[in-house]
N, C-alpha and C. Protein backbone atom coordinates (compact mmCIF):
# COMPACT_ATOMS: atom_id res chain seq x y z
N UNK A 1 4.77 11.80 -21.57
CA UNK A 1 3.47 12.42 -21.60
C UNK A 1 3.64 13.91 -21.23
N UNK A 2 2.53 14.35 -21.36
CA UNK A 2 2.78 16.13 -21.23
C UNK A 2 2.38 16.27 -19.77
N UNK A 3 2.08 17.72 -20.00
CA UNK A 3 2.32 18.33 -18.25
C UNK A 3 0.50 18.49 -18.08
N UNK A 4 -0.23 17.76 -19.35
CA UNK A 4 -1.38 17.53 -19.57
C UNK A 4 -2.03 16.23 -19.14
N UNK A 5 -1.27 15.84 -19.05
CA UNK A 5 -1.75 14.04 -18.76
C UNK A 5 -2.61 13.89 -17.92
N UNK A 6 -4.04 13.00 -18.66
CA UNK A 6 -4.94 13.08 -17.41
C UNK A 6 -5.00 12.35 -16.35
N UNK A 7 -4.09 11.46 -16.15
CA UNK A 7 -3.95 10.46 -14.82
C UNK A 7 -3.18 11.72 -13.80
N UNK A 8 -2.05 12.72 -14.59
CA UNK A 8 -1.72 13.35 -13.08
C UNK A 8 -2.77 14.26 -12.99
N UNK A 9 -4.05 14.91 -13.67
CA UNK A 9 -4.53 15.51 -13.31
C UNK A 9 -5.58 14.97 -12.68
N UNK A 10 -5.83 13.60 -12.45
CA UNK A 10 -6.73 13.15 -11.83
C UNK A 10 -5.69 12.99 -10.41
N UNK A 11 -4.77 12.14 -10.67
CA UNK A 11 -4.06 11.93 -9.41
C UNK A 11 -4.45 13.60 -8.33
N UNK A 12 -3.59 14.36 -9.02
CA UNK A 12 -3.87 16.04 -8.55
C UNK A 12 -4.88 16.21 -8.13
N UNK A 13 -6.03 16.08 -8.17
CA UNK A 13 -7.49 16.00 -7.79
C UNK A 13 -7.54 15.21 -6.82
N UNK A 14 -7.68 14.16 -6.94
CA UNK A 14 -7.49 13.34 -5.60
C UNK A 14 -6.69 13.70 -4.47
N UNK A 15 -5.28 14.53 -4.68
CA UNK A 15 -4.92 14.62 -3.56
C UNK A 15 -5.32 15.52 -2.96
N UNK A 16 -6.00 16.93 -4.01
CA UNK A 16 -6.21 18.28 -3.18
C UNK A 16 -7.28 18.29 -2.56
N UNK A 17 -8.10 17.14 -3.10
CA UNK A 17 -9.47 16.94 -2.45
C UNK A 17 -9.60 16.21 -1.41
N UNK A 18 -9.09 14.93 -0.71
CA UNK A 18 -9.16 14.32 -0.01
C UNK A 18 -8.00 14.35 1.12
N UNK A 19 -6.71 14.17 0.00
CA UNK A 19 -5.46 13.81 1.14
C UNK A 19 -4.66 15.27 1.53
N UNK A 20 -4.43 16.03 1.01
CA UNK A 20 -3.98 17.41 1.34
C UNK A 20 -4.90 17.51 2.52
N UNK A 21 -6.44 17.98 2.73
CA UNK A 21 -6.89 18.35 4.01
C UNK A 21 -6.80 17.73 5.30
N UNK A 22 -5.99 15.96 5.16
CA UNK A 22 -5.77 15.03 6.09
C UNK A 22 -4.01 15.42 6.11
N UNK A 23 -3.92 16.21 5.78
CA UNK A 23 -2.03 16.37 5.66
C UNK A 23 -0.90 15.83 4.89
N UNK A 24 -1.36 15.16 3.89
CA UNK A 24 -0.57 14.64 3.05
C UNK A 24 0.20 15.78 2.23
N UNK A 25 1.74 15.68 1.90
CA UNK A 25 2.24 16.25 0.71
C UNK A 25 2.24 15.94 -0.06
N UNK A 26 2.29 16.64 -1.33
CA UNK A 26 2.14 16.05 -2.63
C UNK A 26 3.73 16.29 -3.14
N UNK A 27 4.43 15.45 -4.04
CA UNK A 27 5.60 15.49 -4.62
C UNK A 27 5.32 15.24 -6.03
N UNK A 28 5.31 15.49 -7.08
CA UNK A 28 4.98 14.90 -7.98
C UNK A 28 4.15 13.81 -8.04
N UNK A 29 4.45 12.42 -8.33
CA UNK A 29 3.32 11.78 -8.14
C UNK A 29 3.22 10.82 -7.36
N UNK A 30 3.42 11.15 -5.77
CA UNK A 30 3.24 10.61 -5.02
C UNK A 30 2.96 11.76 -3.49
N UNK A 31 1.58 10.92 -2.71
CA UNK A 31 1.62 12.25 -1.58
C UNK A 31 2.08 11.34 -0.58
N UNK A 32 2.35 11.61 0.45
CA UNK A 32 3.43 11.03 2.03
C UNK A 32 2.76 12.40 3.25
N UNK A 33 2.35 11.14 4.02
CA UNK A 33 2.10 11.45 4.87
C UNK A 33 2.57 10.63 6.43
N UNK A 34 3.42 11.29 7.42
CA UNK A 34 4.01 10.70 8.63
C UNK A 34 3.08 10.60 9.73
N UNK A 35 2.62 9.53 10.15
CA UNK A 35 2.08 9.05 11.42
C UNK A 35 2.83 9.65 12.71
N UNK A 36 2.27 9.16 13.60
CA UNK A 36 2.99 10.02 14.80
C UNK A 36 3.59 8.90 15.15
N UNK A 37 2.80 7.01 14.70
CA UNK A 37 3.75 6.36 15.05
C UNK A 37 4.86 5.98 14.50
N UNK A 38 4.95 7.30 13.56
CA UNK A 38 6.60 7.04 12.95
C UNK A 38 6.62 6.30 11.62
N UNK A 39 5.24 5.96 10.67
CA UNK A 39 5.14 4.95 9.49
C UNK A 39 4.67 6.22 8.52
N UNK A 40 5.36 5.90 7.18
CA UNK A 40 5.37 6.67 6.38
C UNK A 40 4.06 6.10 5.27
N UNK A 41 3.24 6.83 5.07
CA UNK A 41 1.68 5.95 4.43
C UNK A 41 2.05 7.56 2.87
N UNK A 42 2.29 6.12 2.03
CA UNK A 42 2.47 6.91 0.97
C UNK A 42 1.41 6.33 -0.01
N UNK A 43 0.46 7.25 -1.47
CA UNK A 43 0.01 7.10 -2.26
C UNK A 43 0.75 7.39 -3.72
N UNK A 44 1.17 6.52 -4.37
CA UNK A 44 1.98 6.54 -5.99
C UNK A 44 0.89 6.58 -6.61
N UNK A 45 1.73 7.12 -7.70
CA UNK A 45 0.36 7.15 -9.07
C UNK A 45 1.95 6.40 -10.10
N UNK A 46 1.68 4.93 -10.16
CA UNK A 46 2.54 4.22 -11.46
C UNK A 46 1.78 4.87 -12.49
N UNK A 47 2.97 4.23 -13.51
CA UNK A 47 2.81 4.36 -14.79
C UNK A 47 3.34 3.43 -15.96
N UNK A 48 3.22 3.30 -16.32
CA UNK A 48 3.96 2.06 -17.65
C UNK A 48 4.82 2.62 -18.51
N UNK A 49 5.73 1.92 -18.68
CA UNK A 49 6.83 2.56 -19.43
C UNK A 49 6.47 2.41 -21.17
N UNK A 50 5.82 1.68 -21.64
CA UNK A 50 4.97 1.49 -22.66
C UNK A 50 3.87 2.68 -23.04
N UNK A 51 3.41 3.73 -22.09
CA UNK A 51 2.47 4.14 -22.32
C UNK A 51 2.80 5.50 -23.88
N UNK A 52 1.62 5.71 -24.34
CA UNK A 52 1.32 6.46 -25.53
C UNK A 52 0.67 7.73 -25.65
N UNK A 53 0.61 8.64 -26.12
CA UNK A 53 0.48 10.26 -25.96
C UNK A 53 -1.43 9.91 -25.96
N UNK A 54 -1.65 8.02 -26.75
CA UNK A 54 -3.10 7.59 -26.54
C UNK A 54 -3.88 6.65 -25.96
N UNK A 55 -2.43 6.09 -25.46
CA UNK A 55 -3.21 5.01 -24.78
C UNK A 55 -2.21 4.92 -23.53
N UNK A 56 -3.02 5.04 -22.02
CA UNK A 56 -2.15 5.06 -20.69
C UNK A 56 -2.38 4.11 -19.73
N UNK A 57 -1.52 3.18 -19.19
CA UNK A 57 -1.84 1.98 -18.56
C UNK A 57 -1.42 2.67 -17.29
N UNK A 58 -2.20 2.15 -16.11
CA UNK A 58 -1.34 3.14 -14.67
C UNK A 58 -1.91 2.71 -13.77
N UNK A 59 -1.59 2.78 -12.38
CA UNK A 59 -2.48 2.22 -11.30
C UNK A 59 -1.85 2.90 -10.48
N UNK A 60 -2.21 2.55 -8.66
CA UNK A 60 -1.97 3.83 -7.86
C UNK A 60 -2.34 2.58 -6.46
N UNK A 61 -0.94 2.86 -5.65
CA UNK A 61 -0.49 2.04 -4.79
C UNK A 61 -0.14 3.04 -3.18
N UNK A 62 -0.91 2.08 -2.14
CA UNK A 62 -0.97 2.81 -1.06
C UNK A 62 0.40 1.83 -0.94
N UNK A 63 1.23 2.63 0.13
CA UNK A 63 2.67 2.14 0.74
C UNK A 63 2.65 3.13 2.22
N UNK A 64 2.88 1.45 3.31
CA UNK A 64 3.01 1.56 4.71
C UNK A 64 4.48 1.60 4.59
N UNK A 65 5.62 2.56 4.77
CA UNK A 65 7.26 2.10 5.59
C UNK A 65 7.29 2.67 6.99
N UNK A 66 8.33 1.95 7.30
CA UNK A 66 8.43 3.14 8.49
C UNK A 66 10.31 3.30 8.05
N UNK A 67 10.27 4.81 9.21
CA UNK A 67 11.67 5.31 9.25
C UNK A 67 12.86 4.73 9.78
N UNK A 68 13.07 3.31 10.24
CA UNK A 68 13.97 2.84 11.12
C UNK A 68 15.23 2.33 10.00
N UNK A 69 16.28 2.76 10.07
CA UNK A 69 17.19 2.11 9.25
C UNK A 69 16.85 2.88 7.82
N UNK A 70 16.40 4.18 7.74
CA UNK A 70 15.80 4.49 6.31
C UNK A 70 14.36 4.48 6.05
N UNK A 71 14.29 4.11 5.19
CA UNK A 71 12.57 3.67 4.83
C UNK A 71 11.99 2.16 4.57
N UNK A 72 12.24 1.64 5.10
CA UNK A 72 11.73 0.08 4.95
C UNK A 72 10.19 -0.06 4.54
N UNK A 73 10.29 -0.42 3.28
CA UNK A 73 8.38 -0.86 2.93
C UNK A 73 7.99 -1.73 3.79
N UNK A 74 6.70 -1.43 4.38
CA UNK A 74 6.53 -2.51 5.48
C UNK A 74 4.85 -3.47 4.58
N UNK A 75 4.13 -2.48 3.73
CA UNK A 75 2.97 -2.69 2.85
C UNK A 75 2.83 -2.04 1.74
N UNK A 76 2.37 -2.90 0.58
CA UNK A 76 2.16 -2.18 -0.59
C UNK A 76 0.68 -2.68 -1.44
N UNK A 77 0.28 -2.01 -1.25
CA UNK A 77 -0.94 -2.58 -1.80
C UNK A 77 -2.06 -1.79 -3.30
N UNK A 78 -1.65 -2.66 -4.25
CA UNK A 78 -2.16 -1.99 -5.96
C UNK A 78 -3.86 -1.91 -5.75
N UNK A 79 -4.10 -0.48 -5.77
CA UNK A 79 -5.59 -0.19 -5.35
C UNK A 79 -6.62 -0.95 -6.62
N UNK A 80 -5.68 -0.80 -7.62
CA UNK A 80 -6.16 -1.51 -9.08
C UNK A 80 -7.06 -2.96 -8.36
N UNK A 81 -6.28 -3.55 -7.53
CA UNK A 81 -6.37 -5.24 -7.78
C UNK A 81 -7.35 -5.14 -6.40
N UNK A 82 -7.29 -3.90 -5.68
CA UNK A 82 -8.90 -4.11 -4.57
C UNK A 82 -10.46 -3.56 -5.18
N UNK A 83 -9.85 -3.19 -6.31
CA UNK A 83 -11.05 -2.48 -7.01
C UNK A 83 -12.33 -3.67 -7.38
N UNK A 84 -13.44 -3.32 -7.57
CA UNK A 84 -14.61 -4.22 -8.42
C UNK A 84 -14.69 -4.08 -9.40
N UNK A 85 -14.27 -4.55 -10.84
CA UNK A 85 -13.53 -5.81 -10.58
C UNK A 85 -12.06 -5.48 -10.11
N UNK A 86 -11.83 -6.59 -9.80
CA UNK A 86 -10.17 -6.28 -9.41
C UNK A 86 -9.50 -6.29 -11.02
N UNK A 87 -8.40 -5.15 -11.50
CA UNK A 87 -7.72 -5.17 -12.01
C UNK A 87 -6.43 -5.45 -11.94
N UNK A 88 -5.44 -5.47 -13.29
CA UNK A 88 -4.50 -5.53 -13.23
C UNK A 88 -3.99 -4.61 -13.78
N UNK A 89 -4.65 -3.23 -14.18
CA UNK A 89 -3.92 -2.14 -14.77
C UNK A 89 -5.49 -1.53 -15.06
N UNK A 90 -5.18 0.12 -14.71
CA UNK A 90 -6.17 0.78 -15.17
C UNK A 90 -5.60 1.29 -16.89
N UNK A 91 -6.06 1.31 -17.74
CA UNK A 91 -6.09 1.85 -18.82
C UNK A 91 -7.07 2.54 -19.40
N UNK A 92 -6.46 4.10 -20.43
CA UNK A 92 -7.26 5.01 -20.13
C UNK A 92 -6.87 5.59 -21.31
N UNK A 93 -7.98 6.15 -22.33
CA UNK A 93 -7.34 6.67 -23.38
C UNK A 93 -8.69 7.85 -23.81
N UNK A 94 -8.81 8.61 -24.94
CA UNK A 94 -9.44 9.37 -25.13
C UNK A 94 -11.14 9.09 -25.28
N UNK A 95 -10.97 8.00 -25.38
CA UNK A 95 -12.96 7.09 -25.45
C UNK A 95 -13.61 6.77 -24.33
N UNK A 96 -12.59 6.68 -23.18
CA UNK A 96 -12.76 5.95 -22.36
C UNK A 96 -12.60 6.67 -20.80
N UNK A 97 -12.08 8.13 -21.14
CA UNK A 97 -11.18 9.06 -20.04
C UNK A 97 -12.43 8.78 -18.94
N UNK A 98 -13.45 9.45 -19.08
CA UNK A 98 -14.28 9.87 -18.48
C UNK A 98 -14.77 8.67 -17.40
N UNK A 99 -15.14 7.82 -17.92
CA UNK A 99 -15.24 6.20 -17.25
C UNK A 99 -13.98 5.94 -16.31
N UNK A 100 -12.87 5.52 -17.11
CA UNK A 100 -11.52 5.27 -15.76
C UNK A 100 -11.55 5.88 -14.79
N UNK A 101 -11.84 7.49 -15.30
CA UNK A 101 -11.51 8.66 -14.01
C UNK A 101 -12.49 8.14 -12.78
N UNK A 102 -13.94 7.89 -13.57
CA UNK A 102 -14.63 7.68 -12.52
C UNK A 102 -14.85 6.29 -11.39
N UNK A 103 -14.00 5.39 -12.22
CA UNK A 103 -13.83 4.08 -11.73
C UNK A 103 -12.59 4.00 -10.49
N UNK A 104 -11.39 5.09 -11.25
CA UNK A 104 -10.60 5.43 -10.05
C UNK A 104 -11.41 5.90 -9.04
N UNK A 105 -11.88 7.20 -8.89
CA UNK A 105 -12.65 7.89 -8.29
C UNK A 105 -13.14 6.86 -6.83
N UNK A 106 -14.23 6.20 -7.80
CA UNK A 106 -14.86 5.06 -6.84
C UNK A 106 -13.65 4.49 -5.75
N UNK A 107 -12.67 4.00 -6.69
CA UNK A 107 -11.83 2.50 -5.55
C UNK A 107 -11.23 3.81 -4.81
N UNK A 108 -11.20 5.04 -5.10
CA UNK A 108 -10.17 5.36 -4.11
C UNK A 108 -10.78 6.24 -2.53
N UNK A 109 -12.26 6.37 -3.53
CA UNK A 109 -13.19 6.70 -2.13
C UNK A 109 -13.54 5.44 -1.47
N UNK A 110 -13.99 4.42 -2.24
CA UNK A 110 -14.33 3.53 -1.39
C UNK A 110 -13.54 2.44 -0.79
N UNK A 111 -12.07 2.14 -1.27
CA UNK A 111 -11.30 1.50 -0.44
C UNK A 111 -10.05 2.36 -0.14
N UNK A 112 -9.30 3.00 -1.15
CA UNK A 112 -8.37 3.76 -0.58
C UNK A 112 -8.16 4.17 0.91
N UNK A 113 -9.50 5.16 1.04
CA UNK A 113 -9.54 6.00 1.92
C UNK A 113 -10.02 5.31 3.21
N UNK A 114 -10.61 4.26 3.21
CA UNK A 114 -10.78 3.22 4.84
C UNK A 114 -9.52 2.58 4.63
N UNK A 115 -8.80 2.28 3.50
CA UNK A 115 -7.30 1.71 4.07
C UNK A 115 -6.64 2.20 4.64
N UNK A 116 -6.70 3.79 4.30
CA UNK A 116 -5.64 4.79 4.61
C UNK A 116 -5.55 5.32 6.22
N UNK A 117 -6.73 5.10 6.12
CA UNK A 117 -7.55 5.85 7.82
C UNK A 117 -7.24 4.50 9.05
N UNK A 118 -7.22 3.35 8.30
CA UNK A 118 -6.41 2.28 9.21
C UNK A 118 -5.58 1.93 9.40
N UNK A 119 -4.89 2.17 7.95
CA UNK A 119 -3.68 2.03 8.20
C UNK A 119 -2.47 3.37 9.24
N UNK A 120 -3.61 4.17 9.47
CA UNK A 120 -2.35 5.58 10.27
C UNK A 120 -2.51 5.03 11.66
N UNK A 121 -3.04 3.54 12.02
CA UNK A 121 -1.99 3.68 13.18
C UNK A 121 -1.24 2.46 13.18
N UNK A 122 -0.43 1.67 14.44
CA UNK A 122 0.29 0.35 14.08
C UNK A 122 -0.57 -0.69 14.30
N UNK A 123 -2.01 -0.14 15.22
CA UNK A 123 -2.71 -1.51 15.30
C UNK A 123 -4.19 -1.64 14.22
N UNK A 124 -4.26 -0.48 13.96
CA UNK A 124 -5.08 -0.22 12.18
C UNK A 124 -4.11 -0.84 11.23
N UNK A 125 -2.86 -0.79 10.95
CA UNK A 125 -1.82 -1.99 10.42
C UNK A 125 -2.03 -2.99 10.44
N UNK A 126 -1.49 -3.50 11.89
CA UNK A 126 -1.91 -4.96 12.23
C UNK A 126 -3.38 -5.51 11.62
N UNK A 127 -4.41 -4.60 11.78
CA UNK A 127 -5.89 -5.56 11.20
C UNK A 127 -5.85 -5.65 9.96
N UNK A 128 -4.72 -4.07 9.16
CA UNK A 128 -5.21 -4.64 7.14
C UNK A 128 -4.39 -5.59 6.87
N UNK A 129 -3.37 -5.70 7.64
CA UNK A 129 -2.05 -6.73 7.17
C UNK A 129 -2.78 -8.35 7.23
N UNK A 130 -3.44 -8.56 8.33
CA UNK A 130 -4.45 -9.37 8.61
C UNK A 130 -5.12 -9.81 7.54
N UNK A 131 -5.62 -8.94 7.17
CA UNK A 131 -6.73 -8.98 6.04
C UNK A 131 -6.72 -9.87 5.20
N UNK A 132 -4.80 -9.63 4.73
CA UNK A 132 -4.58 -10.68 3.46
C UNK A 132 -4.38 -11.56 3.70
N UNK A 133 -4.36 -12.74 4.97
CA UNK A 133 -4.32 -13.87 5.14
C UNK A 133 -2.65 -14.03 6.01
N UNK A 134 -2.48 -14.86 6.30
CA UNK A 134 -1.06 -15.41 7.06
C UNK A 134 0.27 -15.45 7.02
N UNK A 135 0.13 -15.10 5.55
CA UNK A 135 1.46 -14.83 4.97
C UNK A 135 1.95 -13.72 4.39
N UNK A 136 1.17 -12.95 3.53
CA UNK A 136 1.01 -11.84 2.96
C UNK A 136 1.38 -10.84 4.19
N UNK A 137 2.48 -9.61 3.99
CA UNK A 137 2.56 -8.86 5.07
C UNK A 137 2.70 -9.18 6.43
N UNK A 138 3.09 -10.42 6.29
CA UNK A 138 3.62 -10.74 7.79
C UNK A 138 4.72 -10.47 8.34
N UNK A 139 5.42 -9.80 7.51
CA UNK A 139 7.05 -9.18 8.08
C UNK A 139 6.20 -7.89 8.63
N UNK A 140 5.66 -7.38 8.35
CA UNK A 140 4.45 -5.78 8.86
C UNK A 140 4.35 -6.07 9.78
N UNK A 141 3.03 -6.45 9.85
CA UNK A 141 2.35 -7.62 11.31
C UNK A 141 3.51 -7.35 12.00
N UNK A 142 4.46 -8.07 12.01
CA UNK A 142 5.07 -8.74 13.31
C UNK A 142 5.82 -7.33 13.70
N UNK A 143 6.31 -6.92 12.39
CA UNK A 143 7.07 -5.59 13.17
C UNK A 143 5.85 -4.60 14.05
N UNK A 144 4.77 -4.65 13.85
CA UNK A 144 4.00 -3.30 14.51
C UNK A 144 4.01 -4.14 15.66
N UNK A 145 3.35 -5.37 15.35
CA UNK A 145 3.19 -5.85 17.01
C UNK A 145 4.41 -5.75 18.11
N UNK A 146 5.54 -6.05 17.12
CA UNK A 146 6.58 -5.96 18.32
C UNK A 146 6.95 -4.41 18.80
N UNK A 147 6.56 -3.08 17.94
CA UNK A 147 6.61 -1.94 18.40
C UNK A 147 5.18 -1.72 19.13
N UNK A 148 4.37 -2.16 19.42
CA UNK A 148 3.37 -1.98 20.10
C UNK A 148 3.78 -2.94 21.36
N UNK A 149 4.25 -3.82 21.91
CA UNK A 149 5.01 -4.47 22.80
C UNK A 149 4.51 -5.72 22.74
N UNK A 150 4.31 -6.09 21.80
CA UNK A 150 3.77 -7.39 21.94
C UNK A 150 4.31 -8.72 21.13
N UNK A 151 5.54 -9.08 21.58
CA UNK A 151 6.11 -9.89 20.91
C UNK A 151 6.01 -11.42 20.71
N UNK A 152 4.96 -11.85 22.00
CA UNK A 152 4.35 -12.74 21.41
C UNK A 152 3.43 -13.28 20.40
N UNK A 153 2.69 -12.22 20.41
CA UNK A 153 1.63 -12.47 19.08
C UNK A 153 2.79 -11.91 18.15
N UNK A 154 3.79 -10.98 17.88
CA UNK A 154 4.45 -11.15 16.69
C UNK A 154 5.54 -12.19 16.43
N UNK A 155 5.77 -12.96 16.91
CA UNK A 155 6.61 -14.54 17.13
C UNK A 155 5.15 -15.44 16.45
N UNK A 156 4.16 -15.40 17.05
CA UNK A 156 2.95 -16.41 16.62
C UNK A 156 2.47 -15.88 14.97
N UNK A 157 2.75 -14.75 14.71
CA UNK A 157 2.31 -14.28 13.30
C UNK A 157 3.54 -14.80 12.29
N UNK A 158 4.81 -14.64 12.55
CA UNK A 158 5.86 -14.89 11.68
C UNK A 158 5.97 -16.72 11.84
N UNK A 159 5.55 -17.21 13.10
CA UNK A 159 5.04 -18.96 13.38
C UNK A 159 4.33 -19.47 11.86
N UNK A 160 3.05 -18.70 11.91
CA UNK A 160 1.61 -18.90 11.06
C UNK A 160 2.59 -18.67 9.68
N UNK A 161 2.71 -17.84 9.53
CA UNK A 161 3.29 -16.92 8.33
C UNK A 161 4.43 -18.62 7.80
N UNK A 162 5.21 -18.95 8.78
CA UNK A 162 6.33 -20.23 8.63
C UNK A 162 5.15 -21.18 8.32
N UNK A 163 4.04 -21.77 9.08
CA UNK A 163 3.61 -22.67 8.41
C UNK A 163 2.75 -22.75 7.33
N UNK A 164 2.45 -21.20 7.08
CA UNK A 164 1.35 -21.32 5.21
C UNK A 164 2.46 -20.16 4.31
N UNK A 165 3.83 -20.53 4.42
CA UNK A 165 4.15 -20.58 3.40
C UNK A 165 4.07 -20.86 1.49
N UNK A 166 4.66 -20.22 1.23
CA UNK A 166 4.29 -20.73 -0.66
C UNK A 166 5.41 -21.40 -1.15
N UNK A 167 6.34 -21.07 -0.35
CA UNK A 167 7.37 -22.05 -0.92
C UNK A 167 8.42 -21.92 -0.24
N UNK A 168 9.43 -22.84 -0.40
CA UNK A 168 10.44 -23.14 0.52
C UNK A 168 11.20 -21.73 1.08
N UNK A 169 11.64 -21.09 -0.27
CA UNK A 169 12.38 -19.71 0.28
C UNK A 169 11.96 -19.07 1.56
N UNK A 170 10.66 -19.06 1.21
CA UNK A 170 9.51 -18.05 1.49
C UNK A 170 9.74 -18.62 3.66
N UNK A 171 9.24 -19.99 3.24
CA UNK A 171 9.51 -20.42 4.49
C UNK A 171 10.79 -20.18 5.11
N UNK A 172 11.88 -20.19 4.17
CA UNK A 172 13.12 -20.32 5.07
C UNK A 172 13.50 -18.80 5.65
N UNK A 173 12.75 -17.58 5.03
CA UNK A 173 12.80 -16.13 4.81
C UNK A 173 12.06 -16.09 5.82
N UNK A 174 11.38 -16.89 6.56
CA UNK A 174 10.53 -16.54 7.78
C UNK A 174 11.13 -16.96 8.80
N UNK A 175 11.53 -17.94 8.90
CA UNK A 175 11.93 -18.70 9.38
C UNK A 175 13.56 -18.01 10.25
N UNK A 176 14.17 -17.28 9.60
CA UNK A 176 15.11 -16.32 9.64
C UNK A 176 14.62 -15.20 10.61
N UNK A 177 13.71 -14.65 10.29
CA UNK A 177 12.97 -13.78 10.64
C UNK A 177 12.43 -14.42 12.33
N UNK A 178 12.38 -15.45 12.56
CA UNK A 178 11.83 -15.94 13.58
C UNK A 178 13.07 -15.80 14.49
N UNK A 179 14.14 -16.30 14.12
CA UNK A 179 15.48 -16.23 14.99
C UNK A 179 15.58 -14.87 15.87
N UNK A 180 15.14 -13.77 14.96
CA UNK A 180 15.64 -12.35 15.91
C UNK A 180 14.83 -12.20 16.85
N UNK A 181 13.79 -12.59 17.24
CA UNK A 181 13.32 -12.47 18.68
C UNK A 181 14.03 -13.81 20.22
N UNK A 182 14.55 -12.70 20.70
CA UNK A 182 14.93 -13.48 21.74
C UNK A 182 14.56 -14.79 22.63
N UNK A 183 15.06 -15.65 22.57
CA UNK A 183 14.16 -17.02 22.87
C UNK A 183 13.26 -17.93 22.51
N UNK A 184 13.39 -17.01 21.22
CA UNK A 184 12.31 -17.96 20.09
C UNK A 184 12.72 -19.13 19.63
């Protein structure tokens, strides 16, 4: 696509308007912004490798890591699929520009930006990780709780997380995960 494309010029908009004045950098198409508690809260603008100079499939994903060992994703969450309706791809072409833009627009004022604002600290973490139920983001969960000092409730989250598993791996991947706390 060109240096015209209207998803980065919407992306671009979005960041100079909202996340630049909260401190975010912009890199191409993604802005990063560092918590003080050390978690890296990044916004992507995907894209499809399929896409056409007329027709653009794309969506735009908040990401919790933190810096320990590198960058470890700790949350990723496709703003597409919190949207009303929830999608599975925004698509966007010359009939239609004006509508997507504004449909982005919406999910990213109206959920983006309370995700984003909770997610900058570890226990605004802990409640969105929550959000998705017991299993979902429970490697998160447990890590903030245990950097917030609380390693019992993160032993009882990766517990929960072991018993509503989806499937065996899943369980045994927790289950693993349960071993590294001392005395567990």
């Amino acid at each position: 696509m060109t240096s015209e494309d209207p998803r980065d010029a919407l992306f671009a908009e979005l960041h100079d308007q909202f996340l630049k004045p909260a401190g975010y950098k912009r890199r191409g198409r993604s802005s990063k912004l560092t918590t003080r508690e050390g978690v890296v809260l990044s916004i992507v603008l995907e894209s499809s490798t399929w896409n056409t100079v007329l027709r653009s499939d794309f969506g735009i994903s908040l990401v919790a890591a933190h810096q320990i060992y590198g960058r470890n994703m700790l949350v990723n969450i496709p703003l597409r699929r919190q949207a009303d309706p929830p999608l599975q791809r925004w698509t966007m072409n010359e009939e239609n520009r004006v509508e997507v833009s504004h449909a982005v627009r919406q999910a990213f004022t109206c959920v983006a930006l309370p995700l984003l604002e909770r997610m900058s600290t570890l226990e605004g973490l802990v409640s969105v990780c929550a959000d998705f139920g017991p299993f979902r983001f429970f490697e998160a969960r447990s890590w903030c709780l245990r950097r917030l000092g609380r390693d019992a409730e993160a032993q009882q989250v990766v517990r929960d997380a072991i018993d509503h598993a989806p499937h065996d791996g899943a369980r045994q991947h927790a289950e693993r995960l349960l071993l590294t706390f001392s005395g567990a």
